[in-house]
N, C-alpha and C. Protein backbone atom coordinates (compact mmCIF):
# COMPACT_ATOMS: atom_id res chain seq x y z
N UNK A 1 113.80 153.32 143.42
CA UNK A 1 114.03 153.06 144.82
C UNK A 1 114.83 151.77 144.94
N UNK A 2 115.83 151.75 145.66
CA UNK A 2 116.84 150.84 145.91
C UNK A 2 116.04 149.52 146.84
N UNK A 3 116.22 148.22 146.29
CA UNK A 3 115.83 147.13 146.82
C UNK A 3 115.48 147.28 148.54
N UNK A 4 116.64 147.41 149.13
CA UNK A 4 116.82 147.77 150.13
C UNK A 4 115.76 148.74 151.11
N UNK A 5 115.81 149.41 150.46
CA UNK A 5 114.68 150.37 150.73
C UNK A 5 113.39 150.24 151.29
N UNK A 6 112.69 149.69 149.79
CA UNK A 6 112.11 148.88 149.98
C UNK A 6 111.40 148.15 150.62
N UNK A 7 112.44 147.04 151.20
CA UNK A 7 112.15 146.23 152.49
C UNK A 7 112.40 146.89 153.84
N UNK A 8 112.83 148.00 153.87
CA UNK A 8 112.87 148.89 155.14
C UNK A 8 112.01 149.81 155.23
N UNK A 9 111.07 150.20 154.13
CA UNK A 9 109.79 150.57 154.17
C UNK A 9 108.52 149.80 154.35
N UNK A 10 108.64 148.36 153.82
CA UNK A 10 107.83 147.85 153.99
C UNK A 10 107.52 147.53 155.76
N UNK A 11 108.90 146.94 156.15
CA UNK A 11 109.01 147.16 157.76
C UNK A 11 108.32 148.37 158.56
N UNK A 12 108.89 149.05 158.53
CA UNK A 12 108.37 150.36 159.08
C UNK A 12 106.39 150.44 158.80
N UNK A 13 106.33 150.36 157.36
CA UNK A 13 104.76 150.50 157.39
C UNK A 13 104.08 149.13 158.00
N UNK A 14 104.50 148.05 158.53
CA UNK A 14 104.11 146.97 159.15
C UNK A 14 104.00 147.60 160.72
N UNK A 15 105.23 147.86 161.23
CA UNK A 15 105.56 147.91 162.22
C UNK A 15 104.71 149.16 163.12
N UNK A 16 104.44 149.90 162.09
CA UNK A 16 103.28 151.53 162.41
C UNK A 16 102.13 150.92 162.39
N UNK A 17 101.30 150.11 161.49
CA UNK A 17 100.07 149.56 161.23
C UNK A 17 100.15 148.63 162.50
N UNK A 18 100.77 148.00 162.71
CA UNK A 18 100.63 147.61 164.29
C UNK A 18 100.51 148.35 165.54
N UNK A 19 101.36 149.34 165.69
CA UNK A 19 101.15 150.27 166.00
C UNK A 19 99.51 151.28 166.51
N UNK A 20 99.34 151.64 165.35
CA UNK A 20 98.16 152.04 165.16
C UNK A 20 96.95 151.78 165.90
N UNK A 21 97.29 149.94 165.35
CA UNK A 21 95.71 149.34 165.56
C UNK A 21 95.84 148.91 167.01
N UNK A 22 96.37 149.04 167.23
CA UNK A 22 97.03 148.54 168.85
C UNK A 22 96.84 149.55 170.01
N UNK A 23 97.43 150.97 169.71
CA UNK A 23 97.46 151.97 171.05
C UNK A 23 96.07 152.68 171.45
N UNK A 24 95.76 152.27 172.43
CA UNK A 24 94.87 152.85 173.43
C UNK A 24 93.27 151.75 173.21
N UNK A 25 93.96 150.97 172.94
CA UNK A 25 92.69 149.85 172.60
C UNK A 25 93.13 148.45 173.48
N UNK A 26 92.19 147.59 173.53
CA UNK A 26 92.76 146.01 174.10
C UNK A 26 93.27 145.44 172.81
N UNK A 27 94.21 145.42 173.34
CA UNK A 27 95.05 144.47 171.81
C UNK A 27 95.29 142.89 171.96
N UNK A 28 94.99 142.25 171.22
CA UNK A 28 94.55 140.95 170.46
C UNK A 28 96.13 140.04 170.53
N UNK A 29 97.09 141.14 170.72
CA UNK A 29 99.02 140.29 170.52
C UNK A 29 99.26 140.56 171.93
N UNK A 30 99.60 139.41 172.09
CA UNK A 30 99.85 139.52 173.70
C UNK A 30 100.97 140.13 174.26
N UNK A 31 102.12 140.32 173.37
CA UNK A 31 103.06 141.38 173.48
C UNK A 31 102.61 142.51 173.88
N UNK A 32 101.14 143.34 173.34
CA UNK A 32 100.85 144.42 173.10
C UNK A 32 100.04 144.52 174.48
N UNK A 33 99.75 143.75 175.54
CA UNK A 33 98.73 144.02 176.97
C UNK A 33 99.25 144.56 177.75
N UNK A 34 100.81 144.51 177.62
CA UNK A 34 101.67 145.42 178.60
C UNK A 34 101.24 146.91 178.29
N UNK A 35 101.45 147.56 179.58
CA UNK A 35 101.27 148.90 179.88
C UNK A 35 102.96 149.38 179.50
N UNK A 36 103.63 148.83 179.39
CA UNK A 36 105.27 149.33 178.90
C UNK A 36 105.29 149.11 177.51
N UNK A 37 104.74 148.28 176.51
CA UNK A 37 104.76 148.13 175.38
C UNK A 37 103.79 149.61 174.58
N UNK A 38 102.67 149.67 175.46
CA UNK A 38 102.03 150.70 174.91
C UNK A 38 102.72 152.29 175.08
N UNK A 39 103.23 152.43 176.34
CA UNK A 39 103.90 153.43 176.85
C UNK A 39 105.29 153.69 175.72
N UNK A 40 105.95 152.62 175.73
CA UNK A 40 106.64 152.75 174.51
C UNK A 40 106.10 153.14 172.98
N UNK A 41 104.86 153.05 172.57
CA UNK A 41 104.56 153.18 171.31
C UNK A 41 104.15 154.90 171.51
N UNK A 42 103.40 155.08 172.34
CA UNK A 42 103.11 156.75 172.76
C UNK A 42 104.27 157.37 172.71
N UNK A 43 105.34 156.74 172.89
CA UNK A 43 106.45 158.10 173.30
C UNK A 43 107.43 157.99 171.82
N UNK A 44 106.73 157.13 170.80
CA UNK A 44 107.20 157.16 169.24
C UNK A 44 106.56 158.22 168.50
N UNK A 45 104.93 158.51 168.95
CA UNK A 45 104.02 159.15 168.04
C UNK A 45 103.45 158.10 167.35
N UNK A 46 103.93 156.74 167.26
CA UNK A 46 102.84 155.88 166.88
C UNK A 46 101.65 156.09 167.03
N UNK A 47 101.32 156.02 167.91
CA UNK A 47 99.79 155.83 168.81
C UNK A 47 99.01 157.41 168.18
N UNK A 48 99.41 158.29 167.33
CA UNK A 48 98.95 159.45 166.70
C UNK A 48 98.29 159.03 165.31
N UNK A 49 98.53 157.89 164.76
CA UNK A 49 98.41 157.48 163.69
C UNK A 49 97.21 157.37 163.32
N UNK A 50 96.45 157.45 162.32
CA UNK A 50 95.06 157.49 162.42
C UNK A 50 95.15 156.66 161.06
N UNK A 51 95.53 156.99 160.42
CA UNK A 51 95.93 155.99 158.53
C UNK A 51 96.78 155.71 158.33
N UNK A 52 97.12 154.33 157.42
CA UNK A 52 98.02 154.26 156.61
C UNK A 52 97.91 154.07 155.35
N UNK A 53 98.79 154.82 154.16
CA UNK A 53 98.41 154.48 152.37
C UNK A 53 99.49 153.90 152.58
N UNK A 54 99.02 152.91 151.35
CA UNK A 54 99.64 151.80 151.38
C UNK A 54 99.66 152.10 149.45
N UNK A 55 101.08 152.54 149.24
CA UNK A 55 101.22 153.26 147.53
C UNK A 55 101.71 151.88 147.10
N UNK A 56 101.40 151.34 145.70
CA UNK A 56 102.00 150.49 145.36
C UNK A 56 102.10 151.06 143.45
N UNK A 57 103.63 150.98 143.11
CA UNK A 57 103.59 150.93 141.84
C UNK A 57 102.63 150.77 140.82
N UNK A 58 102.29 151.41 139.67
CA UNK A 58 101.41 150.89 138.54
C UNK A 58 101.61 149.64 138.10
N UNK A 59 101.42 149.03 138.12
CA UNK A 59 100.67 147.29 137.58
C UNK A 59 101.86 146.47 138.80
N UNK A 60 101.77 146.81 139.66
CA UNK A 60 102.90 145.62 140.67
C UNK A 60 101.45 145.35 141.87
N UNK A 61 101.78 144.12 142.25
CA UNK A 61 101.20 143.80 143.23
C UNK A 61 101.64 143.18 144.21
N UNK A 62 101.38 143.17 145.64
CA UNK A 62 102.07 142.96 146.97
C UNK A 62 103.35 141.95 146.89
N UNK A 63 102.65 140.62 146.28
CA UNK A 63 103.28 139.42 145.77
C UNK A 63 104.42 139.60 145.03
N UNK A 64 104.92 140.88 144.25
CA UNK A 64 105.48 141.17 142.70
C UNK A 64 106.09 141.74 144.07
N UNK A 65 106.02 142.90 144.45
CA UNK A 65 107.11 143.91 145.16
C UNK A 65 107.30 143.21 146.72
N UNK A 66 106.75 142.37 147.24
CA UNK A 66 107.64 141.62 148.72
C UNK A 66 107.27 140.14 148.94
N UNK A 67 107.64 139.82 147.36
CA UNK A 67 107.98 138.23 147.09
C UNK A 67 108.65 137.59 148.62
N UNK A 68 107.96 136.36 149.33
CA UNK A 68 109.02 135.67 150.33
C UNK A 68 108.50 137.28 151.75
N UNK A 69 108.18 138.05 152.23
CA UNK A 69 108.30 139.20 153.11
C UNK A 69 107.64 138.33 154.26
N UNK A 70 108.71 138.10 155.24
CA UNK A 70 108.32 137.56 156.41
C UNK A 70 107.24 137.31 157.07
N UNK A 71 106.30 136.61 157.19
CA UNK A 71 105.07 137.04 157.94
C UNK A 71 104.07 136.79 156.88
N UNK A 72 104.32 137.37 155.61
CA UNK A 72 103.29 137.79 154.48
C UNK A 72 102.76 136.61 153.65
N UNK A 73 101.38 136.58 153.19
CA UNK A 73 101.22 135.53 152.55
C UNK A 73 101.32 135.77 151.04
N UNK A 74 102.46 135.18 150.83
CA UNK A 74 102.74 135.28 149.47
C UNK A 74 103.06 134.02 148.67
N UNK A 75 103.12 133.86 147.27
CA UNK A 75 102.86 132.70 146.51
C UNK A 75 104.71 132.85 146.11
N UNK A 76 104.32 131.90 145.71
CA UNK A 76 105.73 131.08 144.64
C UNK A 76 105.63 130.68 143.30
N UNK A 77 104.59 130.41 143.41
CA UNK A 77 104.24 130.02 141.72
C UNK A 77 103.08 130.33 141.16
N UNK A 78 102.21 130.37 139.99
CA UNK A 78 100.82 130.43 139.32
C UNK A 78 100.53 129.75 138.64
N UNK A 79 99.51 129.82 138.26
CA UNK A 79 98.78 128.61 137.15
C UNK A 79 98.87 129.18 135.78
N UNK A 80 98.88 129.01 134.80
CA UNK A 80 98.41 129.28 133.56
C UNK A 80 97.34 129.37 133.33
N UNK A 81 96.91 129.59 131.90
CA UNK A 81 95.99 129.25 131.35
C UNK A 81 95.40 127.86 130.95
N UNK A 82 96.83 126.74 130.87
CA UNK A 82 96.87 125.64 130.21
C UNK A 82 96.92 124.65 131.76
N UNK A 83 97.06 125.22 132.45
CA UNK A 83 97.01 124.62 133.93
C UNK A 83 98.57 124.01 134.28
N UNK A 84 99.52 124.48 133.50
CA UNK A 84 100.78 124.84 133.82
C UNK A 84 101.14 125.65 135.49
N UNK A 85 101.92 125.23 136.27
CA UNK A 85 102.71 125.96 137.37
C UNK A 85 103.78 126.27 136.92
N UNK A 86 103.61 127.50 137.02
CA UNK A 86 104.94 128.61 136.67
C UNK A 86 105.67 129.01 137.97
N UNK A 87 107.20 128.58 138.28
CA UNK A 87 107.80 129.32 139.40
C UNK A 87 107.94 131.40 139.03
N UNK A 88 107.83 131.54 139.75
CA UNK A 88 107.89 132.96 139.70
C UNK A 88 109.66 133.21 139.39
N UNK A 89 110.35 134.35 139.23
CA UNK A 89 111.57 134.39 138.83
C UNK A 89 111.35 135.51 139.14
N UNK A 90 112.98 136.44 139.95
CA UNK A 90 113.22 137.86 139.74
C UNK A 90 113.67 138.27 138.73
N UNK A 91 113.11 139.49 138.66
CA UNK A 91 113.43 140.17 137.83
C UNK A 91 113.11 141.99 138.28
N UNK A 92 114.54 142.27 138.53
CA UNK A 92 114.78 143.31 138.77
C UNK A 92 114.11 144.90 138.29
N UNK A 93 113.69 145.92 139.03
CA UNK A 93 112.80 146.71 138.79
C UNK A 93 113.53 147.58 137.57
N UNK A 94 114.64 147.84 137.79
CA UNK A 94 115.37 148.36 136.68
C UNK A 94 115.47 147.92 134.94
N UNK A 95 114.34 146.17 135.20
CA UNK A 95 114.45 145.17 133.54
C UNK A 95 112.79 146.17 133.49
N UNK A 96 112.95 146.83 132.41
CA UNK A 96 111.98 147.79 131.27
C UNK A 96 111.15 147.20 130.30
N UNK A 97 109.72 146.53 130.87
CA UNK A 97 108.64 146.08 130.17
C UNK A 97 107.56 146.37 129.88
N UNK A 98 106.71 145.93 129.65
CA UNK A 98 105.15 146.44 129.55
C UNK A 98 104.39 145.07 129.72
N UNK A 99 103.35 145.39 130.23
CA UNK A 99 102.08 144.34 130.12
C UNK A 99 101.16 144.93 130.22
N UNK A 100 100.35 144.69 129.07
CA UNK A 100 98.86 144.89 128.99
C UNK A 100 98.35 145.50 129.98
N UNK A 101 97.65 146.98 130.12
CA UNK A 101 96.71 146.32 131.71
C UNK A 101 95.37 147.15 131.06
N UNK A 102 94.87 147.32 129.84
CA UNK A 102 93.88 147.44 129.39
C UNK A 102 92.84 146.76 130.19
N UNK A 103 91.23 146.90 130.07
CA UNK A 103 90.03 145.69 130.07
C UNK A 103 90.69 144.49 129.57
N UNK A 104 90.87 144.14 127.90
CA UNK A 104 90.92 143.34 127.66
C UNK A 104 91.61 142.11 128.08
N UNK A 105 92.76 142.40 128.67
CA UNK A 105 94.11 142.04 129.37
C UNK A 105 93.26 141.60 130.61
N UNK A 106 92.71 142.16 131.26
CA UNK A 106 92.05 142.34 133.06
C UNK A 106 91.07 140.82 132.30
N UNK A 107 90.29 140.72 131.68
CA UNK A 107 89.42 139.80 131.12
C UNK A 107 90.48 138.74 131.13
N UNK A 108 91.07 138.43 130.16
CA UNK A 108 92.14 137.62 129.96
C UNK A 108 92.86 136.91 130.59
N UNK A 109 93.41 137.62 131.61
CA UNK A 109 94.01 136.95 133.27
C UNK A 109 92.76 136.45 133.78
N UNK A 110 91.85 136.92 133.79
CA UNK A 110 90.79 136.33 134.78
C UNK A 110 90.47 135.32 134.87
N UNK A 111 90.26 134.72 133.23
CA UNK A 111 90.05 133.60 132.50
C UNK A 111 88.33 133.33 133.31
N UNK A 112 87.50 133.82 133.28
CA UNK A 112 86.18 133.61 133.98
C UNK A 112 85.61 132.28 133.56
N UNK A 113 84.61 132.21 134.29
CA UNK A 113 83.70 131.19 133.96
C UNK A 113 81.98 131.41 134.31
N UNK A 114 82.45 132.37 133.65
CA UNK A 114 80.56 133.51 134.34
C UNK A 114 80.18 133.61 132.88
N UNK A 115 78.85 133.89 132.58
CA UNK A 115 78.23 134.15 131.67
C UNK A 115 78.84 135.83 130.91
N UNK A 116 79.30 136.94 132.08
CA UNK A 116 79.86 137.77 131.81
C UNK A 116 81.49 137.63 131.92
N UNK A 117 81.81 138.84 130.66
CA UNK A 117 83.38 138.85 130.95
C UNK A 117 83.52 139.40 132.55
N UNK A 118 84.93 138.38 133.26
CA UNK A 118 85.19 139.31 134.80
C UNK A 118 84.06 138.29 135.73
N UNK A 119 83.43 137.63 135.61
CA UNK A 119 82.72 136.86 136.81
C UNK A 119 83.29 135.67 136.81
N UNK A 120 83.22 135.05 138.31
CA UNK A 120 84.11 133.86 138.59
C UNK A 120 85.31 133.78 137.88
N UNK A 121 86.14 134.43 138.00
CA UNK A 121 87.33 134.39 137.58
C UNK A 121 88.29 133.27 138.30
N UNK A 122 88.74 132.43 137.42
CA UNK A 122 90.46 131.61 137.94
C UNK A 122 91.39 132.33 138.55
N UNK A 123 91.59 133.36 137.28
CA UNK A 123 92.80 134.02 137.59
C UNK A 123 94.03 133.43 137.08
N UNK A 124 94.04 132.65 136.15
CA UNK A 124 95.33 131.23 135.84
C UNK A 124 95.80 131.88 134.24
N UNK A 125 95.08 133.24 133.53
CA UNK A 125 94.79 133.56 132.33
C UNK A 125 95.93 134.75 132.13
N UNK A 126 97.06 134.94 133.01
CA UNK A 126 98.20 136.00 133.11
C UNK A 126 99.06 135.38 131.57
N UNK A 127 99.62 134.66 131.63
CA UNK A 127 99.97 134.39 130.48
C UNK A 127 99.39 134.79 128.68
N UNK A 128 97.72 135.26 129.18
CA UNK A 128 96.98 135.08 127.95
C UNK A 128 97.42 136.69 127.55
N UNK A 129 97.78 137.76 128.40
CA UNK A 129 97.81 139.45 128.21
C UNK A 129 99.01 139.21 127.54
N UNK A 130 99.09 140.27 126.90
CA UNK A 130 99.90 141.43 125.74
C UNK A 130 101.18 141.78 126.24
N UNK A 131 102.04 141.95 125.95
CA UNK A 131 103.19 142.71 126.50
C UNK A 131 104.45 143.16 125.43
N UNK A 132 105.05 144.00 125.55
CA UNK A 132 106.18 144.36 124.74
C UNK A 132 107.52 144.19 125.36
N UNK A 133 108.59 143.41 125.19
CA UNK A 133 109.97 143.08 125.93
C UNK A 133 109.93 142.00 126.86
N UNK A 134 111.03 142.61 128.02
CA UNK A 134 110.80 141.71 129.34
C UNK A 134 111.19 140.34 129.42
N UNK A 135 111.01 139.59 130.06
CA UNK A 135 111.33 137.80 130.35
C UNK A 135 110.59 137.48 129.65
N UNK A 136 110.81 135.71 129.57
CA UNK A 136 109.92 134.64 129.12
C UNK A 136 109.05 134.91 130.66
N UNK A 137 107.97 134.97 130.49
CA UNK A 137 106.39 134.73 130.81
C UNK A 137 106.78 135.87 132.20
N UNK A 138 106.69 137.18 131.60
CA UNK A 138 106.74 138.58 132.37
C UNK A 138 105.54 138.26 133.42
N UNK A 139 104.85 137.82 133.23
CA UNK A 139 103.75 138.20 133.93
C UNK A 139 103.69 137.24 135.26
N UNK A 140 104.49 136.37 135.67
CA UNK A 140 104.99 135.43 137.15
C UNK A 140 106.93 135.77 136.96
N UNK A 141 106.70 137.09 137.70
CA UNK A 141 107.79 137.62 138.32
C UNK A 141 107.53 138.39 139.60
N UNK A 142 108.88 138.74 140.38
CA UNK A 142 108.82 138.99 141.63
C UNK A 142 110.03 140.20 141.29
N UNK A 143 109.94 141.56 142.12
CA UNK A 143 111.24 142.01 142.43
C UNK A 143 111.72 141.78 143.42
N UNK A 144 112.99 141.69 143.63
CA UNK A 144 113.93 141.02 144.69
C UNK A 144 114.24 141.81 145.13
N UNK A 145 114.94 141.84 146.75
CA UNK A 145 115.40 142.85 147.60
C UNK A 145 116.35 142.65 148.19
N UNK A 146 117.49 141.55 147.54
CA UNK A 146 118.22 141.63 148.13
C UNK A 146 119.71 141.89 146.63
């Protein structure tokens, strides 16, 4: 799927999920109290909406696929293991890698501090997983959309 895309899907599924949670209810955005704002969303089929899936790639996460997405709370950098800040870097969906996403790997990122593997997790332990190819430190990257 073309960068582009993408971010015009992500729009659209923002813009419906508002939608959604909004028609035929008291809505919370004050844009949304108008009787013309709602009237407008009814005559989209918005207001029909009952769900949204929200598909995301195998091992990508929100942060990875709409790095910077207006509105969205998203990071810029991570911690290590070593307590290093790593800037994140693109790297295009088309660059062909692997990372770990076994247990062991899931343990590993977590970097816990629980008596069990996986409790109280950091999360600073991405650097510690497996991978074959890809960038220096695959695992604080973003795909880009523009």
């Amino acid at each position: 799927m073309q960068p582009s895309a993408v971010r015009y899907l992500a729009m659209v599924a923002t813009a419906l999920t508002v939608g959604a949670c909004s028609f035929g209810t008291q809505s919370t955005l004050p844009y949304m109290r108008s009787d013309v704002a709602l009237r407008a969303l009814k005559a989209t089929g918005a207001g029909k909406i009952a769900h949204i899936v929200y598909i995301v790639q195998e091992n990508r996460s929100f942060d990875n696929l709409f790095q910077g997405y207006p509105g969205a709370d998203t990071v810029s950098s991570g911690k290590d293991s070593r307590g290093r800040t790593i800037r994140l870097k693109p790297v295009s969906l088309s660059h062909q890698y692997v990372i770990d996403h076994s247990a062991t790997a899931m343990f590993a990122a977590c970097d816990g501090t629980g008596k069990r593997p996986g409790m109280h997790c950091r999360m600073d332990g991405f650097n510690l997983e497996e991978g074959d190819d890809g960038p220096r430190d695959r695992e604080y990257v973003y795909v880009p959309y523009n």
